[in-house]
PDB file of N, CA and C in Angstrom:
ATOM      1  N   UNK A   1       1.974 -12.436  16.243  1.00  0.00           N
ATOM      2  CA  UNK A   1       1.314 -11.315  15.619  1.00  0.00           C
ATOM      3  C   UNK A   1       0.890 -10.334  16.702  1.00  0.00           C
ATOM      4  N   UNK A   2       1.158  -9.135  16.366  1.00  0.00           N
ATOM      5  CA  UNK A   2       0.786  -7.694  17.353  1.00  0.00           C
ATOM      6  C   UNK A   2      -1.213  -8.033  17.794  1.00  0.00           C
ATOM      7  N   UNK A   3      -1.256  -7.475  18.582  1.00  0.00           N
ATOM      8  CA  UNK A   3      -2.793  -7.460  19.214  1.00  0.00           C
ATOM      9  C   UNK A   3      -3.310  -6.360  18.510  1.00  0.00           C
ATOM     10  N   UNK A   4      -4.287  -6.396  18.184  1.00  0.00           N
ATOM     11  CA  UNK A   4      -5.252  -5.473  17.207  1.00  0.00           C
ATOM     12  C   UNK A   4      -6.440  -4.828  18.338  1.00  0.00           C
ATOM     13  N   UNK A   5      -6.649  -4.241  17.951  1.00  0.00           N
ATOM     14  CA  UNK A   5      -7.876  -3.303  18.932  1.00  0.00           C
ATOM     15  C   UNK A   5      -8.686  -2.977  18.002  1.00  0.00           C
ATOM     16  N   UNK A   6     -10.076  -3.640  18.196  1.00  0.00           N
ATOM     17  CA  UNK A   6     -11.159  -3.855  17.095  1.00  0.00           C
ATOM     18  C   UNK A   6     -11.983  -2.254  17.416  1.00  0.00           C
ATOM     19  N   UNK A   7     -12.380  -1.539  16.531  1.00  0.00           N
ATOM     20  CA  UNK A   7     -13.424  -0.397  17.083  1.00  0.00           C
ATOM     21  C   UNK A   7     -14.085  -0.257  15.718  1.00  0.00           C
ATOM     22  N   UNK A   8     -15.197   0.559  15.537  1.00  0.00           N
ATOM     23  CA  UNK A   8     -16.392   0.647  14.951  1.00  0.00           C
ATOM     24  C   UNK A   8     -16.017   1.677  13.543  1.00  0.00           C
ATOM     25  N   UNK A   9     -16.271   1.712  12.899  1.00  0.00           N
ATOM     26  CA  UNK A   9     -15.820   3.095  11.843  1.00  0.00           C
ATOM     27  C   UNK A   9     -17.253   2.940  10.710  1.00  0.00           C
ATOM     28  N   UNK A  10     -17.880   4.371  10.471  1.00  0.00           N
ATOM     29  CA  UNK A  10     -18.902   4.351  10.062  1.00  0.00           C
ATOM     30  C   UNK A  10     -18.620   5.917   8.851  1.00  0.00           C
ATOM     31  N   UNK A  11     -18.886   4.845   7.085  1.00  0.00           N
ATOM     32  CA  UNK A  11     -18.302   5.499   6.604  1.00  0.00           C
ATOM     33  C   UNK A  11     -19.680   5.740   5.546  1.00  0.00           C
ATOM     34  N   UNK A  12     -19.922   6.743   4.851  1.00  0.00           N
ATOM     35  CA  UNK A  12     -20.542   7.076   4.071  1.00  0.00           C
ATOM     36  C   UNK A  12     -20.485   6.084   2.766  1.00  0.00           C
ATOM     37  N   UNK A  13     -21.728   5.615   2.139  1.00  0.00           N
ATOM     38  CA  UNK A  13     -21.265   4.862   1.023  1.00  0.00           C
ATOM     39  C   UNK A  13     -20.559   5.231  -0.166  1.00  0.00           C
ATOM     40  N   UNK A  14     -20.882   6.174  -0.411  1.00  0.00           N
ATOM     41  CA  UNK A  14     -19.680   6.814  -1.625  1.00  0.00           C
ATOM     42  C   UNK A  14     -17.988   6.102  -1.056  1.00  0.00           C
ATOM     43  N   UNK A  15     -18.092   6.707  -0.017  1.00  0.00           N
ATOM     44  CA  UNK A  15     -16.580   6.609   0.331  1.00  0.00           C
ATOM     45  C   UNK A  15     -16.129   5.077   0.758  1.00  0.00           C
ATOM     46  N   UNK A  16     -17.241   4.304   1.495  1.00  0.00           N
ATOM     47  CA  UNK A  16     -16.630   2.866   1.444  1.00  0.00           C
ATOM     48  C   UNK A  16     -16.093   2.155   0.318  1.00  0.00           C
ATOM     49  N   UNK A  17     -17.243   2.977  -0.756  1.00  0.00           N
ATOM     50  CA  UNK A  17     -17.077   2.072  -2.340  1.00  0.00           C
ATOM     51  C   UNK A  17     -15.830   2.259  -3.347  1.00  0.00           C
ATOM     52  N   UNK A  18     -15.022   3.668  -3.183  1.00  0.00           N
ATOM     53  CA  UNK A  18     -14.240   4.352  -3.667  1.00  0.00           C
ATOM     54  C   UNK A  18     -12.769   3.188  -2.467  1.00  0.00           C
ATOM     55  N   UNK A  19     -13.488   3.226  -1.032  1.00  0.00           N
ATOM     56  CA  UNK A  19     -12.214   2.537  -0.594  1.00  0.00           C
ATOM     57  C   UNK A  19     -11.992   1.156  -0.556  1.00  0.00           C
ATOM     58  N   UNK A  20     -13.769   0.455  -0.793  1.00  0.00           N
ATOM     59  CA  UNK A  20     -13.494  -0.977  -1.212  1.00  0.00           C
ATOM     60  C   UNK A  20     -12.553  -1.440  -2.467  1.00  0.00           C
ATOM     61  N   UNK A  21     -12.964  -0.166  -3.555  1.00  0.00           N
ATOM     62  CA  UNK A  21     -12.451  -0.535  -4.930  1.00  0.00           C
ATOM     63  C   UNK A  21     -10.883  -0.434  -4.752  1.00  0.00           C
ATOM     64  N   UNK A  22     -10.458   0.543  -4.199  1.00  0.00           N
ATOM     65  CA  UNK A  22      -8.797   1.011  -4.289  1.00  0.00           C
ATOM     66  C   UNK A  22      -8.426  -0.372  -3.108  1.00  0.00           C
ATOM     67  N   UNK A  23      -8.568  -0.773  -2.344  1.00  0.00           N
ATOM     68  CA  UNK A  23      -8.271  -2.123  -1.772  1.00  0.00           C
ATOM     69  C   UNK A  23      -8.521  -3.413  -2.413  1.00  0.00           C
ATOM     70  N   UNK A  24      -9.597  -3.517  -3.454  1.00  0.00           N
ATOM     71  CA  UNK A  24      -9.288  -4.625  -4.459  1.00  0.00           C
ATOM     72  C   UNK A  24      -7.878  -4.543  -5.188  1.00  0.00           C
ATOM     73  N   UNK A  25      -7.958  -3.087  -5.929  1.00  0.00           N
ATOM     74  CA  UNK A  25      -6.979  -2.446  -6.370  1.00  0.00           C
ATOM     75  C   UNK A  25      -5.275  -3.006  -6.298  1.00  0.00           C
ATOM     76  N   UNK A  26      -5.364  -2.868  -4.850  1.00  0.00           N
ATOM     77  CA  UNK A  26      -4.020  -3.219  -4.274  1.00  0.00           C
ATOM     78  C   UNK A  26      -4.091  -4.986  -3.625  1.00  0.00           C
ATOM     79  N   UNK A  27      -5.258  -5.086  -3.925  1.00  0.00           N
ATOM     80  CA  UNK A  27      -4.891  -6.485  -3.262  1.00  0.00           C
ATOM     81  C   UNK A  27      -4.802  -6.783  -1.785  1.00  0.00           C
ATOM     82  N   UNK A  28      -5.857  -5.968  -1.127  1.00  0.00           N
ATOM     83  CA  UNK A  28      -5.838  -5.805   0.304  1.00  0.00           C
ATOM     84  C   UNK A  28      -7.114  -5.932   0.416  1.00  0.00           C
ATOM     85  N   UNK A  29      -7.810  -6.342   1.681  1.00  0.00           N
ATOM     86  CA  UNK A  29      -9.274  -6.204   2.290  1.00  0.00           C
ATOM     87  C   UNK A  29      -9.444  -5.033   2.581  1.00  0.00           C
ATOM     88  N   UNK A  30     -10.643  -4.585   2.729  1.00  0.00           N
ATOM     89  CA  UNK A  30     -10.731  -2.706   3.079  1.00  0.00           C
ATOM     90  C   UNK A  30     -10.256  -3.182   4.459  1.00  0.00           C
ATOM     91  N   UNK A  31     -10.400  -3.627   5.258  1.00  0.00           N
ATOM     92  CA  UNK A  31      -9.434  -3.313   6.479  1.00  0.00           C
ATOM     93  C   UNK A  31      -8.005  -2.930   6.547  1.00  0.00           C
ATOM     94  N   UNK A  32      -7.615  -3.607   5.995  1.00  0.00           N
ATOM     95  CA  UNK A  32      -6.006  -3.437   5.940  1.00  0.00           C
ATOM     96  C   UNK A  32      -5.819  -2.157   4.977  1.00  0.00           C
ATOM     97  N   UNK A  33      -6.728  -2.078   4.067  1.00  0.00           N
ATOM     98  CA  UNK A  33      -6.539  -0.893   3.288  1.00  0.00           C
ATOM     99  C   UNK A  33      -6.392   0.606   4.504  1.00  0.00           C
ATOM    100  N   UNK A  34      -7.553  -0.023   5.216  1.00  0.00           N
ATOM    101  CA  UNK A  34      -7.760   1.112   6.282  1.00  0.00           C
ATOM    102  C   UNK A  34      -6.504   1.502   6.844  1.00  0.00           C
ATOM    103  N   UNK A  35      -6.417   0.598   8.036  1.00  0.00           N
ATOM    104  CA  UNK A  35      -4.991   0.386   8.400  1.00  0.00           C
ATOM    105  C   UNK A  35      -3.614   0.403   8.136  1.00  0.00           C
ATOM    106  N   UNK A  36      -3.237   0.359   6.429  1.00  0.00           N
ATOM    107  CA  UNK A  36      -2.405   0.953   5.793  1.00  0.00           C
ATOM    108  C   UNK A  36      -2.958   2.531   5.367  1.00  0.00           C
ATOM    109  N   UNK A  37      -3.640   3.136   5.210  1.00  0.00           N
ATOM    110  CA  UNK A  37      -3.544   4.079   4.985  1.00  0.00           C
ATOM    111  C   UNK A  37      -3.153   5.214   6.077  1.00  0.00           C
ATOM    112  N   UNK A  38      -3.752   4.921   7.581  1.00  0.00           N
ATOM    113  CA  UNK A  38      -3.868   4.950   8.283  1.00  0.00           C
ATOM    114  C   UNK A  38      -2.229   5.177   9.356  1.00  0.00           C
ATOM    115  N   UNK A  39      -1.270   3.838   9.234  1.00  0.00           N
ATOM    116  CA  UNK A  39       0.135   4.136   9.125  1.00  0.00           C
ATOM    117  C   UNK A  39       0.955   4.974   8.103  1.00  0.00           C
ATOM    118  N   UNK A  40       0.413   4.998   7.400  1.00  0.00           N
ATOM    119  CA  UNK A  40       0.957   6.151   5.951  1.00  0.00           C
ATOM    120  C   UNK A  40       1.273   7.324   6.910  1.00  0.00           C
ATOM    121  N   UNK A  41      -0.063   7.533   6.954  1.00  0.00           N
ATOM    122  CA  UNK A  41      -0.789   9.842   7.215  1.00  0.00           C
ATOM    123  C   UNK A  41       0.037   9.672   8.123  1.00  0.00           C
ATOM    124  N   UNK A  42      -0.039   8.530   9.305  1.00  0.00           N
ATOM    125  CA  UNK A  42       0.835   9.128  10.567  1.00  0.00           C
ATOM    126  C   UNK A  42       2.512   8.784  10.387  1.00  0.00           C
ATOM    127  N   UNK A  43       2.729   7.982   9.902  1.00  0.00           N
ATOM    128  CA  UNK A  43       3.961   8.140   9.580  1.00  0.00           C
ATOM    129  C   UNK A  43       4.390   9.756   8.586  1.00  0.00           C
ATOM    130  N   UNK A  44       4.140   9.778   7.469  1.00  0.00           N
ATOM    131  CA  UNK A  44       4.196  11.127   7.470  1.00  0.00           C
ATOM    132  C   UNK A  44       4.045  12.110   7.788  1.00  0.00           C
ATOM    133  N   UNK A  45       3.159  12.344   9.040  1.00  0.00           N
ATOM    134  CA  UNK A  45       2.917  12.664   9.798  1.00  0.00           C
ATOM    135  C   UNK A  45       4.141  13.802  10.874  1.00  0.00           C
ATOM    136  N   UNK A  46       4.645  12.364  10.799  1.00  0.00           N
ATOM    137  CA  UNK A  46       5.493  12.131  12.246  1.00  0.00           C
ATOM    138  C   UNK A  46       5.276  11.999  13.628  1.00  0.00           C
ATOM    139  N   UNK A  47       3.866  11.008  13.197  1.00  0.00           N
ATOM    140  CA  UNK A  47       3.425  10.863  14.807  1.00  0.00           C
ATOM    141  C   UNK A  47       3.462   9.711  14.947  1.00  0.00           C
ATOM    142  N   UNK A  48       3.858   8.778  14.154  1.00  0.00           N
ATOM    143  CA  UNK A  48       4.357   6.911  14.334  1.00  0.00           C
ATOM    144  C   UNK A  48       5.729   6.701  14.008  1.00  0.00           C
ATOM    145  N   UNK A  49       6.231   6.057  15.760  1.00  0.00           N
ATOM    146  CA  UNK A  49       8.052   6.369  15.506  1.00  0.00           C
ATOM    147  C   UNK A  49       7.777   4.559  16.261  1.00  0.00           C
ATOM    148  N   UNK A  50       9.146   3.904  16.374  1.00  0.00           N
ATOM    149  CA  UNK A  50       9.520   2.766  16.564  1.00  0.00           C
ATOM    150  C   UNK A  50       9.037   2.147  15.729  1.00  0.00           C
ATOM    151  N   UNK A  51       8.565   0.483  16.166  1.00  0.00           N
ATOM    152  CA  UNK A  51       7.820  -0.275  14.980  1.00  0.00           C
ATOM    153  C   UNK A  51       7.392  -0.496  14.302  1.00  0.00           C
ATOM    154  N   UNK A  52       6.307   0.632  14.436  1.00  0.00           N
ATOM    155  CA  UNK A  52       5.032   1.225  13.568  1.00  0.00           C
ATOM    156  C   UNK A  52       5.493   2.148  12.584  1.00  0.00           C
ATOM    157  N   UNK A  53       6.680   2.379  12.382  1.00  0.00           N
ATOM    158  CA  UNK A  53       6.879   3.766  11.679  1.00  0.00           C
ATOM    159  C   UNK A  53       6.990   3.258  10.225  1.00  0.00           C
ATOM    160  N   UNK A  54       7.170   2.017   9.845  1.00  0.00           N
ATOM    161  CA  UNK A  54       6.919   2.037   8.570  1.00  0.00           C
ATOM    162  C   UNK A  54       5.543   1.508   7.800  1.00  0.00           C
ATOM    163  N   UNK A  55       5.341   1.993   6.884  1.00  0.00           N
ATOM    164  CA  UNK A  55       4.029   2.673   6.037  1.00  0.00           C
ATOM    165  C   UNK A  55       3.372   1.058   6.135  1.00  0.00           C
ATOM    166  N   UNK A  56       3.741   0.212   5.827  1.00  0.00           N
ATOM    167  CA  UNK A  56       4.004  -1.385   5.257  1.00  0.00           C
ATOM    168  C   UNK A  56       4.261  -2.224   6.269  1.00  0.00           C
ATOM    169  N   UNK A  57       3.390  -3.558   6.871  1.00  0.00           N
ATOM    170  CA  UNK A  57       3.956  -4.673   7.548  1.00  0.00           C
ATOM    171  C   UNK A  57       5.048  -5.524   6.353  1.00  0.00           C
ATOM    172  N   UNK A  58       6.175  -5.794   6.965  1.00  0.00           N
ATOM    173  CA  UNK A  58       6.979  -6.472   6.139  1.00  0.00           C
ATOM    174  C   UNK A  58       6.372  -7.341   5.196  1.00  0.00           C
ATOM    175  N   UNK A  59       5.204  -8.308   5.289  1.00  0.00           N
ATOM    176  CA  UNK A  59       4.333  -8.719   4.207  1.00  0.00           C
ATOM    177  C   UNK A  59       3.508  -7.650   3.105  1.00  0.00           C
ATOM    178  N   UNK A  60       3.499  -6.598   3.767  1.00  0.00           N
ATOM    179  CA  UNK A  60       2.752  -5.521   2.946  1.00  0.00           C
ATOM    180  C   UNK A  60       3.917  -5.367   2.077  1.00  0.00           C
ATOM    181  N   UNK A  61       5.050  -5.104   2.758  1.00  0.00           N
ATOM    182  CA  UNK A  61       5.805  -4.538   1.646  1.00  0.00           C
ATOM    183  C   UNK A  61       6.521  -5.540   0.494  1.00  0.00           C
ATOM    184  N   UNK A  62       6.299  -6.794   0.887  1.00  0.00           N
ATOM    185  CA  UNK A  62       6.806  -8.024   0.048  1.00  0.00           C
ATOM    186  C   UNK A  62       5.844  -8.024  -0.851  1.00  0.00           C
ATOM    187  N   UNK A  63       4.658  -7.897  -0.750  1.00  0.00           N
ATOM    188  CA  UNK A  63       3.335  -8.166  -1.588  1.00  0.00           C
ATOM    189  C   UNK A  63       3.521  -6.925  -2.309  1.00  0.00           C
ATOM    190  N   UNK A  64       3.780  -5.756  -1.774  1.00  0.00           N
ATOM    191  CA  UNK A  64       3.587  -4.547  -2.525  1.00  0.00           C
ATOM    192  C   UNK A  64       4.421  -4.535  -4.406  1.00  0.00           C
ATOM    193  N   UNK A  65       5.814  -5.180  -3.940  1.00  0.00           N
ATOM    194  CA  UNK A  65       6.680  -5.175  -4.523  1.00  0.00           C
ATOM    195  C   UNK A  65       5.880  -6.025  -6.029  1.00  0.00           C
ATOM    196  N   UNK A  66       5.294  -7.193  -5.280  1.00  0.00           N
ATOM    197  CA  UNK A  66       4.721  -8.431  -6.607  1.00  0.00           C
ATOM    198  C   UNK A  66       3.449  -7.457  -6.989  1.00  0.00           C
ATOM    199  N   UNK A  67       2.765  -6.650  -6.594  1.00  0.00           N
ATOM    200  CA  UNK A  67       1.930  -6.070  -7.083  1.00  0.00           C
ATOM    201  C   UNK A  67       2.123  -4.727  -7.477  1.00  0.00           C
ATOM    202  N   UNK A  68       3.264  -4.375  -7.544  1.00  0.00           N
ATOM    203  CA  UNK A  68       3.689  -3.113  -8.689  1.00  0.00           C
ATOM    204  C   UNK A  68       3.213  -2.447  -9.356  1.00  0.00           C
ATOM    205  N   UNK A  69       2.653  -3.137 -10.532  1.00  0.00           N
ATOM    206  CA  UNK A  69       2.064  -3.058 -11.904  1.00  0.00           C
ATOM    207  C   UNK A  69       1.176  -2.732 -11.433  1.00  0.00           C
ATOM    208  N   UNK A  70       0.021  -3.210 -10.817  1.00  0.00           N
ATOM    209  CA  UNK A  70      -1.319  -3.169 -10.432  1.00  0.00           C
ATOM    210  C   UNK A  70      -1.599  -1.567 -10.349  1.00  0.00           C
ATOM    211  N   UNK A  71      -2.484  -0.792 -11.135  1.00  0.00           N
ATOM    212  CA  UNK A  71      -2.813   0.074 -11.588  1.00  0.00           C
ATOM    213  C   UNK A  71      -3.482   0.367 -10.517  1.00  0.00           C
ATOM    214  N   UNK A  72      -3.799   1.968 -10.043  1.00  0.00           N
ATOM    215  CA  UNK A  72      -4.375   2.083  -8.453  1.00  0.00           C
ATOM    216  C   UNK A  72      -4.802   3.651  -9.092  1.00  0.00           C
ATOM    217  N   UNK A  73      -6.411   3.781  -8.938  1.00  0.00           N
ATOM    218  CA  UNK A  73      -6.696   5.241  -9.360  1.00  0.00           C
ATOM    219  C   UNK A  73      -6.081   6.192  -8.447  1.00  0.00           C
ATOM    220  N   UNK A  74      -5.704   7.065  -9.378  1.00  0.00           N
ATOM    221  CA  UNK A  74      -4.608   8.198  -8.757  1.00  0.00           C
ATOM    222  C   UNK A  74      -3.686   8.074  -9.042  1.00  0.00           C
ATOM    223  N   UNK A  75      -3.078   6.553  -8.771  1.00  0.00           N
ATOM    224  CA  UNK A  75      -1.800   6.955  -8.571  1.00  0.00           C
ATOM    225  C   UNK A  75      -1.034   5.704  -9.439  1.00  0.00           C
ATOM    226  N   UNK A  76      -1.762   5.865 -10.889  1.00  0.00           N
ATOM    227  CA  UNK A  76      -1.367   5.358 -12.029  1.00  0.00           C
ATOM    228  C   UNK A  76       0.470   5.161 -12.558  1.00  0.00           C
ATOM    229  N   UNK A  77      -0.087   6.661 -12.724  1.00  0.00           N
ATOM    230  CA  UNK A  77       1.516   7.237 -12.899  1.00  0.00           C
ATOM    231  C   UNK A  77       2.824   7.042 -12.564  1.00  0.00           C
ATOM    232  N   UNK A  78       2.633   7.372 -11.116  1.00  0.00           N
ATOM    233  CA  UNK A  78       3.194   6.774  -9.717  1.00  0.00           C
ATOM    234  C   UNK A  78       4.012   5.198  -9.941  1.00  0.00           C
ATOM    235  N   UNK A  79       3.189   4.437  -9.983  1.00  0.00           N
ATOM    236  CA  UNK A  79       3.461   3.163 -10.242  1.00  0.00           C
ATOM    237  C   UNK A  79       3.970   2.687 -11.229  1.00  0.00           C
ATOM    238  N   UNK A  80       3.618   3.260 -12.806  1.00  0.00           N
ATOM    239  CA  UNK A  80       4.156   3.233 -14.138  1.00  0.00           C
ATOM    240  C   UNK A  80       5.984   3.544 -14.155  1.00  0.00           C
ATOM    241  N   UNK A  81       6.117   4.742 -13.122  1.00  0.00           N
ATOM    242  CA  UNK A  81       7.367   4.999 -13.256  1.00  0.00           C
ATOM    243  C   UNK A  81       8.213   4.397 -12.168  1.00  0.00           C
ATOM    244  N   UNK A  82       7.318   3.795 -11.086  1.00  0.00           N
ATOM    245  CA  UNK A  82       8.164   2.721 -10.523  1.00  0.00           C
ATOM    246  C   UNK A  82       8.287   1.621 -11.822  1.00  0.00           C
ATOM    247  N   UNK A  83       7.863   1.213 -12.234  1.00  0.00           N
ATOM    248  CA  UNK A  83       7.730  -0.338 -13.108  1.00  0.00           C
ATOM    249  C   UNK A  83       8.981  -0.344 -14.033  1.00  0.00           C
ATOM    250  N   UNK A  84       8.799   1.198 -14.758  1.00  0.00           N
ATOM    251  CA  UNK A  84       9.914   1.602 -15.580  1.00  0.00           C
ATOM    252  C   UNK A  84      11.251   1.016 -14.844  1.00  0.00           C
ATOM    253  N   UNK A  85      11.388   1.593 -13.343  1.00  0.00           N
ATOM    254  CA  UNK A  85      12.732   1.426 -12.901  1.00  0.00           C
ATOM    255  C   UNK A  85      13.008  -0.065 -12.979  1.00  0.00           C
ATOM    256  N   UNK A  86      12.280  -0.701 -12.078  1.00  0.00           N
ATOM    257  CA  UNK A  86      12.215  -2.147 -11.773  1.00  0.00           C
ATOM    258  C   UNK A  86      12.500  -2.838 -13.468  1.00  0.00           C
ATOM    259  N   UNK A  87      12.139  -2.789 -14.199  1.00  0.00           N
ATOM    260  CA  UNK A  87      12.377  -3.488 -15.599  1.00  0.00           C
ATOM    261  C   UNK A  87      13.322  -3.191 -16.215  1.00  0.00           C
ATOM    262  N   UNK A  88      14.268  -2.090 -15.724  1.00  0.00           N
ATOM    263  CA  UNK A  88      15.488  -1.845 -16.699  1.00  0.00           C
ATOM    264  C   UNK A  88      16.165  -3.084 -16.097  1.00  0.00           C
ATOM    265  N   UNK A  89      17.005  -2.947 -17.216  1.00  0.00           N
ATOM    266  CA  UNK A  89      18.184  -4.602 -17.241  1.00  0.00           C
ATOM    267  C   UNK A  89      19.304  -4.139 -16.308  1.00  0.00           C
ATOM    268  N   UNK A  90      19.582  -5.371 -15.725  1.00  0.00           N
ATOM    269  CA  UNK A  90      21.257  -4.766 -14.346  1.00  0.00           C
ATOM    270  C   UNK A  90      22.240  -5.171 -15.577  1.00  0.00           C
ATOM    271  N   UNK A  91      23.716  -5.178 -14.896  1.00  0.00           N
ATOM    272  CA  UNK A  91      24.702  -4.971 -15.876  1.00  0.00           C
ATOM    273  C   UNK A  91      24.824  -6.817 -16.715  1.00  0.00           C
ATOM    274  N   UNK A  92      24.269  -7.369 -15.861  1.00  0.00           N
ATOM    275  CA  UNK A  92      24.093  -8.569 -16.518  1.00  0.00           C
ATOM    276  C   UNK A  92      23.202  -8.790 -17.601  1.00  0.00           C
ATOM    277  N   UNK A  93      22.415  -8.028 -17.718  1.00  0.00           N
ATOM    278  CA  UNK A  93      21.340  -8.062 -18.909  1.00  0.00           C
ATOM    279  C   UNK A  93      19.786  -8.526 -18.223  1.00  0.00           C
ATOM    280  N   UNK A  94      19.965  -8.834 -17.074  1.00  0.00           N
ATOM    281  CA  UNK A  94      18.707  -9.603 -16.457  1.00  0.00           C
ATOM    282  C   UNK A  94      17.804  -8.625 -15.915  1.00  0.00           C
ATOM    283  N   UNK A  95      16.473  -8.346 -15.565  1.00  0.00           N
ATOM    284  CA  UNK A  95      15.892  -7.303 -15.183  1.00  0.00           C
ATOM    285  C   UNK A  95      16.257  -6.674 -14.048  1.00  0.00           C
ATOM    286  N   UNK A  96      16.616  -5.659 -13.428  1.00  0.00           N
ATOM    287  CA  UNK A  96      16.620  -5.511 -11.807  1.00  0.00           C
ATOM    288  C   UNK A  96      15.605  -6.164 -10.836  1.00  0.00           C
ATOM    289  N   UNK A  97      14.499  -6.611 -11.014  1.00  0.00           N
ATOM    290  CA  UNK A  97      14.116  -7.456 -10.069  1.00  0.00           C
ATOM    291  C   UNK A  97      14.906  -8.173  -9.775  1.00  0.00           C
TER     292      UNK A  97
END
């Protein structure tokens, strides 16, 4: 596992509570929530290139996949019309998962 560099972050309570909840949400600790959000901005960005450049540790993105459905304020929608895709049937009749 990569080495982590621990530092201090001091957040207003409104905003911890809004980011504790959206990390239940997804099924993440607010840390990692942090930290994924965090690789997101800069990946879109375009200021995280090599390893780091994707949004998701390969477990993030395995977990992401089983937690799909999981309704996330904001970005309800978002997810609804992923779900749509994922549940249509392949030519076999079986779901695309």
């Amino acid at each position: 596992m990569a080495e982590r560099k621990p530092f201090l972050l001091r957040l207003d309570p409104e905003t911890f509570a809004a980011l504790q909840a959206w990390a239940a949400d997804d099924l993440r600790s607010v840390n990692g929530q942090v930290e994924f959000l965090l690789r997101r901005a800069l990946r879109d960005a375009g200021r995280l290139s090599g390893r780091g450049a994707s949004a998701e540790t390969p477990a993030e993105a395995e977990a992401g996949s089983v937690r799909a459905g999981a309704g996330t304020a904001g970005t309800g929608e978002a997810k609804g019309a992923e779900r749509e895709v994922l549940d249509e049937p392949d030519e076999g009749g079986r779901g695309a998962r």
